[in-house]
N, C-alpha and C. Protein backbone atom coordinates (compact mmCIF):
# COMPACT_ATOMS: atom_id res chain seq x y z
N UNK A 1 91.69 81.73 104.03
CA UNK A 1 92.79 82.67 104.05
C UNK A 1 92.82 83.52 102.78
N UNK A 2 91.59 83.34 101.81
CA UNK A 2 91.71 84.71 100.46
C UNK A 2 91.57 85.55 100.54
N UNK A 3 92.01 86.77 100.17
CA UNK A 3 91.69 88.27 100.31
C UNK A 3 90.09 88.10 99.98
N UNK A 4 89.48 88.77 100.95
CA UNK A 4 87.56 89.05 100.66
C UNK A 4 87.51 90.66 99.70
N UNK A 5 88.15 91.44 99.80
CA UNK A 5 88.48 92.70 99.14
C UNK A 5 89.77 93.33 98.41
N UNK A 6 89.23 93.97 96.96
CA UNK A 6 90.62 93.92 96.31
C UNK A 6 91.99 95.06 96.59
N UNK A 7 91.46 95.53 97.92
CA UNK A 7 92.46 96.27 98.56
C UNK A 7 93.29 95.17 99.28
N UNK A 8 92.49 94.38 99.66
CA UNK A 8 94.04 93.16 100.10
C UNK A 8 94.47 91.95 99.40
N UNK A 9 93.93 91.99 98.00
CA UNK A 9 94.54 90.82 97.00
C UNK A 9 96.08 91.86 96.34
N UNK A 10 97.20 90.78 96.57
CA UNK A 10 98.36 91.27 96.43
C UNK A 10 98.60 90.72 95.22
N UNK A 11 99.56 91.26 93.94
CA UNK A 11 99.53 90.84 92.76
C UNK A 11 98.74 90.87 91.58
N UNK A 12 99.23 91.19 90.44
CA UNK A 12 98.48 90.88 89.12
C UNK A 12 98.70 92.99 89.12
N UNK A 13 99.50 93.25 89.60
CA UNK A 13 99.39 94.76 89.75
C UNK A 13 98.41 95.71 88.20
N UNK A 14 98.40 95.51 87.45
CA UNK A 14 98.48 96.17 86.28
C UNK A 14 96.58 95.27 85.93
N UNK A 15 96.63 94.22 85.91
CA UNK A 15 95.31 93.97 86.37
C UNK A 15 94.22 93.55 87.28
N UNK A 16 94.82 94.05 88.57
CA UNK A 16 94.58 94.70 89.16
C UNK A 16 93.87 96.15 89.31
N UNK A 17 94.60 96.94 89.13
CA UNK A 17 93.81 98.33 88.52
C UNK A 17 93.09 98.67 87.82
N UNK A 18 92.96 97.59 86.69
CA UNK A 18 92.40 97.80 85.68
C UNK A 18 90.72 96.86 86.32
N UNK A 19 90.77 96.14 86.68
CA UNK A 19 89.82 94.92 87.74
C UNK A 19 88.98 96.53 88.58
N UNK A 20 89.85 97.30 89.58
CA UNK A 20 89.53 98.07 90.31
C UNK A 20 88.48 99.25 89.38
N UNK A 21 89.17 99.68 88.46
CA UNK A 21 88.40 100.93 87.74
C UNK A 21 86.97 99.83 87.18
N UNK A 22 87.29 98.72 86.91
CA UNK A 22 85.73 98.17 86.16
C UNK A 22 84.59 97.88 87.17
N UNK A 23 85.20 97.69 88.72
CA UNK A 23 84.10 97.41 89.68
C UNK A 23 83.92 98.91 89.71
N UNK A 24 84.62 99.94 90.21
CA UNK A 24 84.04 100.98 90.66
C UNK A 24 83.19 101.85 89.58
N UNK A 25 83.60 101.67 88.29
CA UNK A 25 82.16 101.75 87.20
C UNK A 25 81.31 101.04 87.36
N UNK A 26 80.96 99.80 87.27
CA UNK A 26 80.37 99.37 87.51
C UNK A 26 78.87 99.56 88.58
N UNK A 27 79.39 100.21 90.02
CA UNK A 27 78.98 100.29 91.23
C UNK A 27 78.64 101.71 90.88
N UNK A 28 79.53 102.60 90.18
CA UNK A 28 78.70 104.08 90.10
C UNK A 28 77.31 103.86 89.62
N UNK A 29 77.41 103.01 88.05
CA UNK A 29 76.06 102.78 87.41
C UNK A 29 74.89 102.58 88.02
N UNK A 30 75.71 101.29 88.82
CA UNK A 30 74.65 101.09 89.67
C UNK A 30 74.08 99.68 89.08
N UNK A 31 74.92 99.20 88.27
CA UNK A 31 74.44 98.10 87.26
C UNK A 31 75.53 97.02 87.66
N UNK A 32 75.52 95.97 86.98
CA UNK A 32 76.47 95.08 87.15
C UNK A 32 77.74 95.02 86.13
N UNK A 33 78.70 94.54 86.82
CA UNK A 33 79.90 94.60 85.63
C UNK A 33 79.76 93.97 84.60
N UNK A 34 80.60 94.23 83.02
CA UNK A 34 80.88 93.53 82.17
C UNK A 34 81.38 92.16 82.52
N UNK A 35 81.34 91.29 81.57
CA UNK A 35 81.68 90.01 81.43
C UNK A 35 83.53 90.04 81.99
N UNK A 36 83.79 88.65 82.64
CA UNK A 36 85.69 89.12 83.01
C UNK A 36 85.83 87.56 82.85
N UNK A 37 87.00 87.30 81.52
CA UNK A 37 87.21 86.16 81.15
C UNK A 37 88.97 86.09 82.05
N UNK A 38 89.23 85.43 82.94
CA UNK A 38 90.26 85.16 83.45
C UNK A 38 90.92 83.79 82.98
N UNK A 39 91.98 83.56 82.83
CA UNK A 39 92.59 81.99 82.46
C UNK A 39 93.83 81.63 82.98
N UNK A 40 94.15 80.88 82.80
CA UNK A 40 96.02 80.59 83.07
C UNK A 40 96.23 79.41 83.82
N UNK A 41 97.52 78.77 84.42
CA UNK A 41 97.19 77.53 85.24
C UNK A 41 96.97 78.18 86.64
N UNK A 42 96.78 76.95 87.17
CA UNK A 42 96.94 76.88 88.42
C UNK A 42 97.23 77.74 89.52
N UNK A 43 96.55 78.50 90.23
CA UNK A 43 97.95 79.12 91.47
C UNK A 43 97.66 80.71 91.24
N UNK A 44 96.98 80.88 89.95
CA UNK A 44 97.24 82.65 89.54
C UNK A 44 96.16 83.57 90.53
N UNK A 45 95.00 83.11 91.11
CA UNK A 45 94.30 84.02 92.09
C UNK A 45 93.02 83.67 91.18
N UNK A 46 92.86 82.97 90.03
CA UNK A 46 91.55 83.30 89.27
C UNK A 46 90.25 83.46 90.10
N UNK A 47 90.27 81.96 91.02
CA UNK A 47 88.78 82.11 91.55
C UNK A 47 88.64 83.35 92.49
N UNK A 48 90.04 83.25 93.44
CA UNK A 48 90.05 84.43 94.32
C UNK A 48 89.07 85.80 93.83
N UNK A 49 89.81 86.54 92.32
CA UNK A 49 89.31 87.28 92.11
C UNK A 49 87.91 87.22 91.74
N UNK A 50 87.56 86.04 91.29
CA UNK A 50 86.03 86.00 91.06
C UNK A 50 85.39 86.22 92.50
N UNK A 51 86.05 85.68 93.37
CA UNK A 51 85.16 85.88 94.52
C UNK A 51 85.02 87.24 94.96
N UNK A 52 86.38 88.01 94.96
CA UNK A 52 86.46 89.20 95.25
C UNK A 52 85.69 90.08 94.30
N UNK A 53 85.13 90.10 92.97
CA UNK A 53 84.11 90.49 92.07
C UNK A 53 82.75 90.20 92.89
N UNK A 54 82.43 89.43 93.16
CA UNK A 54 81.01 88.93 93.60
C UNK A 54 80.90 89.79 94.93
N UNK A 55 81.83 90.03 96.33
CA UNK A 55 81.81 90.72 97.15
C UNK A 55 81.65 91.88 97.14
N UNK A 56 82.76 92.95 95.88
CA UNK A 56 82.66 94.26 95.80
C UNK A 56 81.24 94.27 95.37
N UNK A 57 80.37 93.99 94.60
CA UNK A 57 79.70 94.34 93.90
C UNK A 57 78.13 93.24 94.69
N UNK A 58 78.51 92.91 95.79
CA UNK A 58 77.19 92.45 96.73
C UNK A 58 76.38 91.56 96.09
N UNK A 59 77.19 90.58 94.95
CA UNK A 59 76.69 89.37 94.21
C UNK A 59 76.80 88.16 94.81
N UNK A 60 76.61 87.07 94.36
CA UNK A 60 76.38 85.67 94.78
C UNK A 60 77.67 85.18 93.89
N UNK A 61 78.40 83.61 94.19
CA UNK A 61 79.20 83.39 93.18
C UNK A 61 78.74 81.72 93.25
N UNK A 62 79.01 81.06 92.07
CA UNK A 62 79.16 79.40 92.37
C UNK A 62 80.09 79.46 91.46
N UNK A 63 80.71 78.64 92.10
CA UNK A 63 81.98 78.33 91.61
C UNK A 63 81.63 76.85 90.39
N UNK A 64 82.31 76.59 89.09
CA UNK A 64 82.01 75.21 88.77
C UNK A 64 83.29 75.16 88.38
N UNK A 65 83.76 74.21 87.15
CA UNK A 65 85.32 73.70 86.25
C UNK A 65 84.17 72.83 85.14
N UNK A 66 84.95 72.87 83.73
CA UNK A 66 84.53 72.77 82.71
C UNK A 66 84.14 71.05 82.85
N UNK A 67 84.68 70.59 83.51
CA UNK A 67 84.46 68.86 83.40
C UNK A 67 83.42 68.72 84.46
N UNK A 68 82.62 69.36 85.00
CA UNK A 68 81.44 69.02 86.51
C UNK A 68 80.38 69.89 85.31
N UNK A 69 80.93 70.60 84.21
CA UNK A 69 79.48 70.75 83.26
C UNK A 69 79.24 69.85 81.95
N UNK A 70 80.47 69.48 82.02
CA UNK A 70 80.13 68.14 81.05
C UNK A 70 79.71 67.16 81.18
């Protein structure tokens, strides 16, 4: 049930837009995006948007958490 595209992830308005202008640079280049450090607890959309990064931009994603690399 996650938004697959960031025309239908609702929230984070302000970064959001700012998310939107770095894929669509990104995709002009023709290169891949800058680095995107997301944080916070629980609940905020983090992976969502990672996933939705990996889609706009026709990438792969794996998902990990800091304790499955330790």
């Amino acid at each position: 049930m996650r938004p697959e595209r960031l025309a239908d992830f609702i929230g984070q308005g302000g970064g959001r837009a700012n998310l939107e202008t770095f894929i669509m640079a990104a995709r002009d280049r023709g290169d891949s995006m800058e680095h995107s450090l997301r944080h916070g607890p629980p609940g905020l959309g983090k992976t969502t948007l990672a996933q939705i990064i990996a889609a706009e931009l026709g990438g792969g994603i794996r998902a990990t958490s800091g304790p499955v690399i330790a």
